[in-house]
Protein backbone atom coordinates (compact mmCIF):
# COMPACT_ATOMS: atom_id res chain seq x y z
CA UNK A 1 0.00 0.00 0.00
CA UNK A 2 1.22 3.44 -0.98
CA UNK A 3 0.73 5.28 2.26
CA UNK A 4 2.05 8.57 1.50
CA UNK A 5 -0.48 8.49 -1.74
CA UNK A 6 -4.16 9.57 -1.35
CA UNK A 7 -6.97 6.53 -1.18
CA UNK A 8 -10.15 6.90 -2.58
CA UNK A 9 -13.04 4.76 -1.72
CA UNK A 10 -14.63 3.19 -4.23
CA UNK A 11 -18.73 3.41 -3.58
CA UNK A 12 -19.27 0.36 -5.15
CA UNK A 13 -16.77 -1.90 -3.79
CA UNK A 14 -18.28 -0.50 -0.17
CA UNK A 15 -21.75 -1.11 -1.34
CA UNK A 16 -21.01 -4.59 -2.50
CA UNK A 17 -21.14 -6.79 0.02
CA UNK A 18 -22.11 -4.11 2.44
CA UNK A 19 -25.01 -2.68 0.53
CA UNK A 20 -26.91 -1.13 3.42
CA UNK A 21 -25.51 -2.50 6.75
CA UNK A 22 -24.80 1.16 7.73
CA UNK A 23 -24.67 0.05 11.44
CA UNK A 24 -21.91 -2.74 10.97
CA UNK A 25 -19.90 0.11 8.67
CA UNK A 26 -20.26 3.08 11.28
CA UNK A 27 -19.36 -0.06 14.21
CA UNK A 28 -16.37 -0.92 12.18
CA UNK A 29 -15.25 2.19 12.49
CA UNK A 30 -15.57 3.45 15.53
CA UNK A 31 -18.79 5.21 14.56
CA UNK A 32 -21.24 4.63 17.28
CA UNK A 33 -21.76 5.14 20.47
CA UNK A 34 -25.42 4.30 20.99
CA UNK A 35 -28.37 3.82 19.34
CA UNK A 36 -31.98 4.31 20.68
CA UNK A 37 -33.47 0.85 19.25
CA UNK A 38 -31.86 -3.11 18.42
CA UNK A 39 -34.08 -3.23 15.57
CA UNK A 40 -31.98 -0.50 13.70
CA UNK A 41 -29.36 -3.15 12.64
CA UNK A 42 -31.67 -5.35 10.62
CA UNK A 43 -34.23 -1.84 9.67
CA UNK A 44 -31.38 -0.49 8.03
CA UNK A 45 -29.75 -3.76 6.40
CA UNK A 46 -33.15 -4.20 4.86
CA UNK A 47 -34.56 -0.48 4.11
CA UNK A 48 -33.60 2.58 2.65
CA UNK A 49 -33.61 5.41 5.74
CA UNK A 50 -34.05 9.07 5.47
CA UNK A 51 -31.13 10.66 8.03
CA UNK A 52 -30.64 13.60 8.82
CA UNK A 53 -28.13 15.90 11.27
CA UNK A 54 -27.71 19.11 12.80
CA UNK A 55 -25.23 21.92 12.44
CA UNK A 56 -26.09 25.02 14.90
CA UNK A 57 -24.62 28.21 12.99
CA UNK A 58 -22.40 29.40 16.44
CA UNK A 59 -19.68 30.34 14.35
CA UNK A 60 -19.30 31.29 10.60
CA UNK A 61 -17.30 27.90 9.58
CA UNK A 62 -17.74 24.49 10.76
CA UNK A 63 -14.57 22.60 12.93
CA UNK A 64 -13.07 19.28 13.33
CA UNK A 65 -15.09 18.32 15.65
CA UNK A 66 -18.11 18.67 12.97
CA UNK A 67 -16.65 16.66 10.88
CA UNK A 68 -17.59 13.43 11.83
CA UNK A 69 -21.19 14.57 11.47
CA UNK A 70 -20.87 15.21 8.02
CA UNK A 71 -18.49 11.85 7.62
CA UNK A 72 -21.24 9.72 8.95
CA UNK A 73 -23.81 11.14 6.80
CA UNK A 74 -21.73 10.36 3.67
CA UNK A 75 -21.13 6.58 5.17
CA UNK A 76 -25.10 6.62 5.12
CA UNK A 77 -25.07 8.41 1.54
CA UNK A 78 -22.88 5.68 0.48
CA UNK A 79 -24.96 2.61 1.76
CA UNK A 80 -27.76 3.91 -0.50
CA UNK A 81 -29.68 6.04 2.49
CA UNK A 82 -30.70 9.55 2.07
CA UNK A 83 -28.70 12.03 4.20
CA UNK A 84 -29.97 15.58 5.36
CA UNK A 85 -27.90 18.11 6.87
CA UNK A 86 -30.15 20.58 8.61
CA UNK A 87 -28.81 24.26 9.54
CA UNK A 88 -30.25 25.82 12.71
CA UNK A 89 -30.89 28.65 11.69
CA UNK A 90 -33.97 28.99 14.48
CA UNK A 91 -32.34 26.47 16.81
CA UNK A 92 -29.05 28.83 16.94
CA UNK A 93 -30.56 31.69 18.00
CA UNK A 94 -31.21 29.40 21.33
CA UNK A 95 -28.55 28.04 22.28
CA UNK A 96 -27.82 23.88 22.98
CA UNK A 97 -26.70 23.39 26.69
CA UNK A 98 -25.43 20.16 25.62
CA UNK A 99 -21.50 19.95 26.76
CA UNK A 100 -21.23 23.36 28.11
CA UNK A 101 -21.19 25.05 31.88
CA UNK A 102 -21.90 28.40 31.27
CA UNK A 103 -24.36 30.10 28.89
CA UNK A 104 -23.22 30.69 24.81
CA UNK A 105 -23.34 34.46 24.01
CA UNK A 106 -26.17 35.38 22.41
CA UNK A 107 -25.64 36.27 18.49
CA UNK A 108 -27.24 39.14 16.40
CA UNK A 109 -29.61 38.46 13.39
CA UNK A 110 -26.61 39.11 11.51
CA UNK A 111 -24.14 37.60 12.93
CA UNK A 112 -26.41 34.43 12.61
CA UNK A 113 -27.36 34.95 9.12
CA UNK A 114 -23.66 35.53 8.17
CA UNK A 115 -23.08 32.03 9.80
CA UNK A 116 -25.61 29.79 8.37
CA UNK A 117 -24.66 30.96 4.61
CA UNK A 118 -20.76 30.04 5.42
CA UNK A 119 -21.57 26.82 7.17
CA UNK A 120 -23.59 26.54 4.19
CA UNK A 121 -21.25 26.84 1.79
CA UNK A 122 -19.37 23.77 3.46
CA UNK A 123 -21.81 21.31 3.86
CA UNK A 124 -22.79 22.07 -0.16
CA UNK A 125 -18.58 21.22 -0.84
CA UNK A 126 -18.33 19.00 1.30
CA UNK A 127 -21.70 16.91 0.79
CA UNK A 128 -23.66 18.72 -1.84
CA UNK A 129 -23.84 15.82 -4.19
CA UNK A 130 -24.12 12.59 -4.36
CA UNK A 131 -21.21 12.31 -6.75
CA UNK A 132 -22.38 8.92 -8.21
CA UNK A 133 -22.17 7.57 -4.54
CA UNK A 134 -25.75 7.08 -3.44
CA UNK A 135 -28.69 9.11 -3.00
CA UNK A 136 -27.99 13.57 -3.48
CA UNK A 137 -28.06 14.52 -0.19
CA UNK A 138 -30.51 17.73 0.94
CA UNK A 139 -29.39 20.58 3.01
CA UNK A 140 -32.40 22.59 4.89
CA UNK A 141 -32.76 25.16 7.66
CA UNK A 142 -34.85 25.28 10.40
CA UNK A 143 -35.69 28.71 10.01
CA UNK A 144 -37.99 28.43 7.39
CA UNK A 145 -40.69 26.54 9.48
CA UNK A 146 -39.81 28.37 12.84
CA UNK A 147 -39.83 31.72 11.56
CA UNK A 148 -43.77 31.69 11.22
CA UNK A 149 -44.51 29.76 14.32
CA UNK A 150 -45.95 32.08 16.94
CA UNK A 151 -45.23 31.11 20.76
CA UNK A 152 -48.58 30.54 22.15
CA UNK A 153 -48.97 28.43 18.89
CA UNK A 154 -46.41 26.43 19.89
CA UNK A 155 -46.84 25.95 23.38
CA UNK A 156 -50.13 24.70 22.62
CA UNK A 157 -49.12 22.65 19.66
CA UNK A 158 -46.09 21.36 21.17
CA UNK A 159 -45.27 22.31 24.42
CA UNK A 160 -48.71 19.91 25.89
CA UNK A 161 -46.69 17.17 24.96
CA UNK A 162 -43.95 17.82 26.48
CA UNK A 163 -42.73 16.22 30.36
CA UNK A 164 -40.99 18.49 32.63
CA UNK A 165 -39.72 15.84 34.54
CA UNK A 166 -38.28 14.30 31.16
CA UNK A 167 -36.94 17.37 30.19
CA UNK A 168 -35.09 18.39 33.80
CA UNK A 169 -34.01 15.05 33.65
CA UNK A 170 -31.85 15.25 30.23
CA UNK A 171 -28.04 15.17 31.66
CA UNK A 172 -27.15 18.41 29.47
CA UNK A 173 -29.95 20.26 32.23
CA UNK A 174 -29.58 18.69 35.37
CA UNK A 175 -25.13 19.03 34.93
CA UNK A 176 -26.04 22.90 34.48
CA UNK A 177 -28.16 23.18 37.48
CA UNK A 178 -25.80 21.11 39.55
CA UNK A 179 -22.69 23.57 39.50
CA UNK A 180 -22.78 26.85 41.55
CA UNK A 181 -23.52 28.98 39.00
CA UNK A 182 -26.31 30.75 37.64
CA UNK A 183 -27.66 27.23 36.20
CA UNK A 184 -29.68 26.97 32.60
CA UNK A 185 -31.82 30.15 31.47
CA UNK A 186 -35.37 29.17 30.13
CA UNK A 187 -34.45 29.83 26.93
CA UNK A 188 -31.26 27.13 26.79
CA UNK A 189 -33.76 24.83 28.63
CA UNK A 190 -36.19 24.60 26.30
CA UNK A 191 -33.44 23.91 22.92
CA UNK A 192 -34.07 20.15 23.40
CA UNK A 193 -38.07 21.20 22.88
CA UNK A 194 -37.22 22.87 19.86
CA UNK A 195 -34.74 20.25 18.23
CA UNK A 196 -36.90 17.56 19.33
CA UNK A 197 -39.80 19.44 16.99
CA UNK A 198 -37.42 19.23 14.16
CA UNK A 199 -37.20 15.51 14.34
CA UNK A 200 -41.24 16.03 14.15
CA UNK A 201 -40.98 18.60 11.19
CA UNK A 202 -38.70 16.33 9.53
CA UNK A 203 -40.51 13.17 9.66
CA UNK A 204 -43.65 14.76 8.65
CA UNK A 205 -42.63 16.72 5.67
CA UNK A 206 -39.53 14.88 4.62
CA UNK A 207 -40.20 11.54 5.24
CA UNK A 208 -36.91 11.82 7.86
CA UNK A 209 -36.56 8.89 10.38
CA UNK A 210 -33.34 9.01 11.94
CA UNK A 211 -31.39 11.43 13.59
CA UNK A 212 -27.42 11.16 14.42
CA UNK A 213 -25.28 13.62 16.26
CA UNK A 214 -22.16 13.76 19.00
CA UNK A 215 -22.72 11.29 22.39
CA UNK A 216 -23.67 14.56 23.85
CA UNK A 217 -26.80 14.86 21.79
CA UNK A 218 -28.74 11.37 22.58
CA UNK A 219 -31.30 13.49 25.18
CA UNK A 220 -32.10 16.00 22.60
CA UNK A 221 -32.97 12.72 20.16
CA UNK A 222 -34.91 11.01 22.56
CA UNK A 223 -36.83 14.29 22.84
CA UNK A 224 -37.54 14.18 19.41
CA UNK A 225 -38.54 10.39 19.19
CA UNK A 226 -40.49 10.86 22.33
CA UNK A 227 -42.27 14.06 20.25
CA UNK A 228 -42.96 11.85 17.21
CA UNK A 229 -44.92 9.41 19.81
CA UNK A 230 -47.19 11.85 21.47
CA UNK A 231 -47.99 14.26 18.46
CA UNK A 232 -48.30 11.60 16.11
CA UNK A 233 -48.11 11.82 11.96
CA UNK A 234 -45.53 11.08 9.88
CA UNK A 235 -43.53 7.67 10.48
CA UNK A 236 -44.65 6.07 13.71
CA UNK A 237 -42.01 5.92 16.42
CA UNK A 238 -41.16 2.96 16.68
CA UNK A 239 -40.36 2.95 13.04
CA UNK A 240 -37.61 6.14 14.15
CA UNK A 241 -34.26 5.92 15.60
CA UNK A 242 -31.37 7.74 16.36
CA UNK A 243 -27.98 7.02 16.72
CA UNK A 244 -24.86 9.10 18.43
CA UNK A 245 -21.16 8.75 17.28
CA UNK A 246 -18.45 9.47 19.85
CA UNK A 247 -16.82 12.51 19.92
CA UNK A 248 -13.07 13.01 18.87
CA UNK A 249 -11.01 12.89 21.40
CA UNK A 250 -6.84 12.17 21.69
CA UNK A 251 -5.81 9.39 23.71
CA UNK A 252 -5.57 11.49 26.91
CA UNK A 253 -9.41 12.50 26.66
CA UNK A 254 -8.46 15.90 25.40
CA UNK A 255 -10.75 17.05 22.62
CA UNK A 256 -9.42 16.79 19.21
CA UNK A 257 -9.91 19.57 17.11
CA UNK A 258 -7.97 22.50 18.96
CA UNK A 259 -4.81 23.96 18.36
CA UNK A 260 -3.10 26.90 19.79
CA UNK A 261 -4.65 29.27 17.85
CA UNK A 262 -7.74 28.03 18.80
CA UNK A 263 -10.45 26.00 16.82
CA UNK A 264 -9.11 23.86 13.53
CA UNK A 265 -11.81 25.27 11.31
CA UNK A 266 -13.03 23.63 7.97
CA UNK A 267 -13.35 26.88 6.25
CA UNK A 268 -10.10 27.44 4.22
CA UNK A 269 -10.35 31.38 4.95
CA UNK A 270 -10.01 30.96 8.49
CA UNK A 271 -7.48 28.43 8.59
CA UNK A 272 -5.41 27.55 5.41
CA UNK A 273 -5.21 23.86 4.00
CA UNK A 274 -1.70 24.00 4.85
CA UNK A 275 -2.44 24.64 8.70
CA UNK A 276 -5.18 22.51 8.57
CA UNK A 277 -2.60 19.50 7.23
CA UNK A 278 0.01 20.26 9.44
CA UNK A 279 -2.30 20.14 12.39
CA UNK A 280 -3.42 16.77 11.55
CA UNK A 281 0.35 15.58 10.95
CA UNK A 282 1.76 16.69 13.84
CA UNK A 283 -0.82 16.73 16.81
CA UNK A 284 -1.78 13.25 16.47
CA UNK A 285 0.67 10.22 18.09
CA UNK A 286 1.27 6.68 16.92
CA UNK A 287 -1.44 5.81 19.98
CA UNK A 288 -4.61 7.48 18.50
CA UNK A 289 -3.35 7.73 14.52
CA UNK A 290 -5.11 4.53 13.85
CA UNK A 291 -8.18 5.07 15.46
CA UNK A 292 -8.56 8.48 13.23
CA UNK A 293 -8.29 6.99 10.60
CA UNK A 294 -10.74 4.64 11.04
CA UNK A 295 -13.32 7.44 11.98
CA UNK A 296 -12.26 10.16 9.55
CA UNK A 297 -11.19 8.65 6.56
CA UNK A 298 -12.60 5.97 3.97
CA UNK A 299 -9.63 4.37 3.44
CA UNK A 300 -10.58 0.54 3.79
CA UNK A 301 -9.97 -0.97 7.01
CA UNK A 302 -8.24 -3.83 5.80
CA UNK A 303 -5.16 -1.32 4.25
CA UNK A 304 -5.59 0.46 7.98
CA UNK A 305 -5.00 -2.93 9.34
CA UNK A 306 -1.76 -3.67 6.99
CA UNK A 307 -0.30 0.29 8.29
CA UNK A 308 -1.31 -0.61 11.41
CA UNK A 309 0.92 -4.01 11.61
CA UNK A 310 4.22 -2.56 9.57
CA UNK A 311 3.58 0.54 12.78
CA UNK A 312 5.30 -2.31 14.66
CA UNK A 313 8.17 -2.79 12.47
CA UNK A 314 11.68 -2.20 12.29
CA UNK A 315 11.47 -0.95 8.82
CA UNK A 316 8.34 1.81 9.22
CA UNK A 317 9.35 5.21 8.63
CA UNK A 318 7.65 7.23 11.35
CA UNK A 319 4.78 9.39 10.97
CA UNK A 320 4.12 7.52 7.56
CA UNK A 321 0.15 6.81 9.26
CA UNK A 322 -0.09 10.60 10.45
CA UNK A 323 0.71 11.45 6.19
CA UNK A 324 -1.97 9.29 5.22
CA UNK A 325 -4.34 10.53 7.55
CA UNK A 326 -3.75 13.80 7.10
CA UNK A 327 -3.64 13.89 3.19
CA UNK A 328 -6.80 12.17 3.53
CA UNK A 329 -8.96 14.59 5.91
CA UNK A 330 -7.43 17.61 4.07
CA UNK A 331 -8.19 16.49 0.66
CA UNK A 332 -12.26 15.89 1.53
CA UNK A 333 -12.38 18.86 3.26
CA UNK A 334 -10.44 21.04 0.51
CA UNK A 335 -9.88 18.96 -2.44
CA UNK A 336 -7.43 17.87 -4.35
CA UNK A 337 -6.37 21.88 -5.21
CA UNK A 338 -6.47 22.37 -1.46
CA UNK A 339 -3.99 18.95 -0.55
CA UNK A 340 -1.42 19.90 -3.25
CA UNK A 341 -1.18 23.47 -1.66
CA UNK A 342 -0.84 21.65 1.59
CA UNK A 343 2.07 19.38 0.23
CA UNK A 344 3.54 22.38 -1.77
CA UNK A 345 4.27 24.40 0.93
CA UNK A 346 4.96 21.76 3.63
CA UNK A 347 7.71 20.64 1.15
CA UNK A 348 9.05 23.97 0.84
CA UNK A 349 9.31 24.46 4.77
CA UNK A 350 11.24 21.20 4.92
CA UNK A 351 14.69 21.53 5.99
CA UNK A 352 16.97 21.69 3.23
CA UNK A 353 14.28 22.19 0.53
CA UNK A 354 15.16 23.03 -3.03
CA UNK A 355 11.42 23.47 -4.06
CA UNK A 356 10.88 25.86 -6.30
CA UNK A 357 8.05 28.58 -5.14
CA UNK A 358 5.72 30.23 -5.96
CA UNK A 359 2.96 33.23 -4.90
CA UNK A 360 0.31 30.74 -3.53
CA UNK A 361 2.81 28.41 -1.85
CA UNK A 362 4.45 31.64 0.14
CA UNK A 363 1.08 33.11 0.94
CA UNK A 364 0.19 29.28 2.42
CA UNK A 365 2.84 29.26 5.06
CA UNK A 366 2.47 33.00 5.53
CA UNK A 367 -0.25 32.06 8.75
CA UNK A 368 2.85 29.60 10.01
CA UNK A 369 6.44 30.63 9.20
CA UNK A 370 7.78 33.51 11.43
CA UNK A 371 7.03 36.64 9.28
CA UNK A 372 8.41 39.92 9.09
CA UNK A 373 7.28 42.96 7.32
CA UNK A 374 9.79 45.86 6.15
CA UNK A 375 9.63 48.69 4.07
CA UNK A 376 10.52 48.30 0.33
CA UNK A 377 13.29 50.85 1.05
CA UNK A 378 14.73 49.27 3.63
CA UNK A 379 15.34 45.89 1.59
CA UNK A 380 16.02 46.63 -1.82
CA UNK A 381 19.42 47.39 -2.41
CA UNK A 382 20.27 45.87 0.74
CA UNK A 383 23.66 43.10 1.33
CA UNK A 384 21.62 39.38 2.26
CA UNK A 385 23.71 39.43 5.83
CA UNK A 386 22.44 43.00 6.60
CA UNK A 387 19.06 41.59 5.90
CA UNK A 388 19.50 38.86 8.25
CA UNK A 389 20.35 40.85 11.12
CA UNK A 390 17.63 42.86 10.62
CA UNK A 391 15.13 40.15 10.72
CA UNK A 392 16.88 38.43 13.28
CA UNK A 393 17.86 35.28 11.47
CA UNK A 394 21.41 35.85 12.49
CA UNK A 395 23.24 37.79 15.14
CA UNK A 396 25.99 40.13 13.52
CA UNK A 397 26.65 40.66 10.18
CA UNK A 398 30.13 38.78 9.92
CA UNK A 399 27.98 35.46 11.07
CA UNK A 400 26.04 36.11 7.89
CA UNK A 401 28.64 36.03 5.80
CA UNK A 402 30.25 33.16 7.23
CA UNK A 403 27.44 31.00 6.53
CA UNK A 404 26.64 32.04 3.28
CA UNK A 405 30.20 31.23 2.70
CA UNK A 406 29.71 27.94 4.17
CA UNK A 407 26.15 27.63 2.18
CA UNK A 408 24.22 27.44 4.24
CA UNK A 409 21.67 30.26 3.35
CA UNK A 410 18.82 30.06 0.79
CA UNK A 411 16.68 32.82 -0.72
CA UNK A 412 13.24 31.23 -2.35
CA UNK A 413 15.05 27.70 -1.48
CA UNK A 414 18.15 28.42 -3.90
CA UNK A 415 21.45 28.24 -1.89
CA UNK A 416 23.43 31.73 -2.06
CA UNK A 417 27.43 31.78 -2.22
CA UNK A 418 28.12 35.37 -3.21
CA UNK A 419 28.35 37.30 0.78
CA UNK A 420 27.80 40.34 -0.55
CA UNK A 421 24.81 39.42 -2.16
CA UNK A 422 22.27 42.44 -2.22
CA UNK A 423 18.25 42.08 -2.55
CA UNK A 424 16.52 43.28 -5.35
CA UNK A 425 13.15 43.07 -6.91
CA UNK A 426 13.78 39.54 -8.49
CA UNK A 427 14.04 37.91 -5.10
CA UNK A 428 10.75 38.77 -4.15
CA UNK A 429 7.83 36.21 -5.82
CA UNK A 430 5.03 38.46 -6.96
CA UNK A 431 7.32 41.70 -5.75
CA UNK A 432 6.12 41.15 -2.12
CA UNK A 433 7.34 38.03 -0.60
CA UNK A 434 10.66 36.39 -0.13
CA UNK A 435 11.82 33.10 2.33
CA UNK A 436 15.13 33.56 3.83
CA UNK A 437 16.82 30.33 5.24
CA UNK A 438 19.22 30.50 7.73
CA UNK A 439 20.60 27.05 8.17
CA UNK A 440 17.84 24.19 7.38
CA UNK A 441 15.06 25.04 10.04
CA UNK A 442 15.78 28.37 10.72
CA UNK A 443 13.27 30.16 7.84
CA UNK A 444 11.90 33.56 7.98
CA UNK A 445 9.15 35.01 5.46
CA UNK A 446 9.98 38.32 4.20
CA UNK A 447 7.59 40.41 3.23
CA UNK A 448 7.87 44.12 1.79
CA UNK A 449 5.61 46.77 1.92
CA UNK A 450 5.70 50.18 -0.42
């Protein structure tokens, strides 16, 4: 097997043998944590199901941590079931208590608006067709049934059929009003009333009969199948399910899915393909590598199993798995386009690197090499060793010379020898950007302003 190369499921080798056991594929894989009914196994072996999931608009781009949301919709996409991806467009104006202590900040129209279009925009690359893979998937938002539901409308048309005692007894509301805090407003309370009414919605007008979301969301589906019962219509409930996936963690507990800049976003404008690929290859260990690639890839298990074996050795070249999985992730998240700009610029950061460069591989690493920004006038014209000192790459300018002497400098990844080489327009790729090496780690973007 060709680790360092990208895999690419075929759908119908999956669907072959497999065709519709969704449960033993997500199991396989790590995939599920619980599901509400036994019967789903052979239901879903033996029937096409309409599935759908969640994706509150809290932010404008969706993170890692979303991903295996929309990963487990395509598994079901694959296996010939229907997948829906609903945006809450109502549901994020509330708030979901589920996993949190404190209260989430409460968002303006716009804000809101401005994050359902760019979640949006993700779940339509990312699942927006079927791509010859099973059935085209629909993306909805639960705004457009909310926004003309009046509140004594819906306390009488919903809220009768709710419990209290149910609802206080979800483990997302009774962990908030066990800490010595202000405990759960109304309003977060009632978010498992109003996601549990888009399970009704769904079934209703779409023919939806399971819903799937993080281990932290099974009380919020249980509201919803519990909804289906009482109000009735649609699919019956017993004929409904849900089903929760585990959420990604590192083999410590931590979550996955944070770096120290904060969240590893999906969007490629607030975090590059490049970061987004280096993240991946360097924050997971040999101890958990295996495991994500099981739950966020579609490579096939049994070439996981082969990587997994040669792991132990003597002739495995390490971090070979973390490549794979992280040429893997970045490519369905940002395409092919999006992993060769990863690759490009991770191979021009590597020590030593003779790639040649160019104005979309410097402005890729720009977010991750040390940068510095001087004046046009202060560079142009300028010997390489002054340069250097300036920017701090090297201490005086005599050190500069010596290792340019001793070639150990690059400009753009081609080695200098001349030590009183001077900067000039030409070294600088679209007349704004330049990377200085000082040794082979020691790299420094330079970029000029006029």
């Amino acid at each position: 097997m060709a680790t360092d190369a990208v895999t690419v499921l075929e759908p119908e080798k999956e669907q072959g043998a497999q065709q519709l056991k969704i449960v033993e594929v997500l199991r396989s894989r790590g995939l599920v944590q619980d599901i509400t009914s036994p019967s789903l196994e052979k239901v879903a072996a033996t029937e096409n199901l309409t599935v759908y999931c969640g994706f509150d608009p809290t932010a404008e781009s969706l993170h890692l941590g979303n991903l295996l949301g929309i990963i487990v919709l395509t598994w079901f996409q694959r296996c010939g079931h229907q997948p829906v991806a609903l945006l809450g467009g109502a549901t994020g104006r509330v708030g979901d208590p589920s996993g949190r202590s404190t209260e989430r900040p409460v968002l303006s129209e716009d804000e809101i608006e401005r994050n359902v279009q760019g979640i949006r925009r993700i779940l339509e690359s990312l699942i927006g067709s079927s791509n010859g893979a099973g059935p085209a998937p629909q993306i909805l938002n639960n705004l457009d049934w909310f926004k003309e539901v009046g509140l004594l409308s819906f306390l009488r048309d919903v809220g009768k059929f709710a419990r209290v005692g149910t609802m206080l007894a979800r483990d997302a509301v009774k962990s908030r009003m066990e800490l010595d805090n202000e405990g759960i407003s109304f309003t977060e309370f009632t978010y498992q009333l109003l996601q549990g009414y888009d399970f009704v919605h769904l079934n209703r007008e779409h023919g939806v009969r399971m819903q799937i979301g993080g281990s932290d969301q099974m009380g919020n589906i249980i509201t919803g199948l519990d909804l289906i019962r009482r109000m009735g219509g649609g699919a019956p409930e017993a004929a409904c399910f849900g089903l929760t996936f585990p959420l990604l963690t590192k083999a410590d507990g931590t979550k996955m899915g944070k770096s120290a800049d904060g969240a590893v976003w999906l969007a490629a404008e607030k975090m590059s393909p490049f970061k987004f690929y280096q993240y991946l290859l360097t924050s997971v260990g040999d101890a958990e590598v295996i495991k994500f690639l099981r739950m966020l890839t579609f490579v096939p298990l049994e070439d996981i199993a082969q990587l997994e074996a040669s792991m132990q050795q003597p002739g495995y070249q390490p971090n070979t798995a973390q490549r794979l999985l992280a040429s893997e992730v970045t490519r369905f998240v940002h395409g092919q386009l999006g992993l060769d700009q990863a690759l490009n610029a991770t191979q021009a950061l590597a020590p030593g690197s003779d790639t040649k460069l160019d104005i979309d591989t410097l402005e890729a690493v720009a977010g991750s090499a040390p940068t510095v920004e001087l004046p046009a006038g202060q560079v142009l014209g300028q010997t390489l060793a002054d340069i250097m000192v300036a920017i701090k790459l090297q201490e005086s300018k005599s050190a500069g010379r010596r290792l340019i002497k001793g070639g150990g400098v690059r400009v753009n990844n081609q080695k200098v020898s001349d030590e009183q080489r001077r900067l000039s327009e030409d070294d600088f790729i679209d007349g704004r950007l330049a990377l200085i090496a000082a040794g082979k780690k020691n790299k420094m973007l330079l970029r000029i302003s006029r």
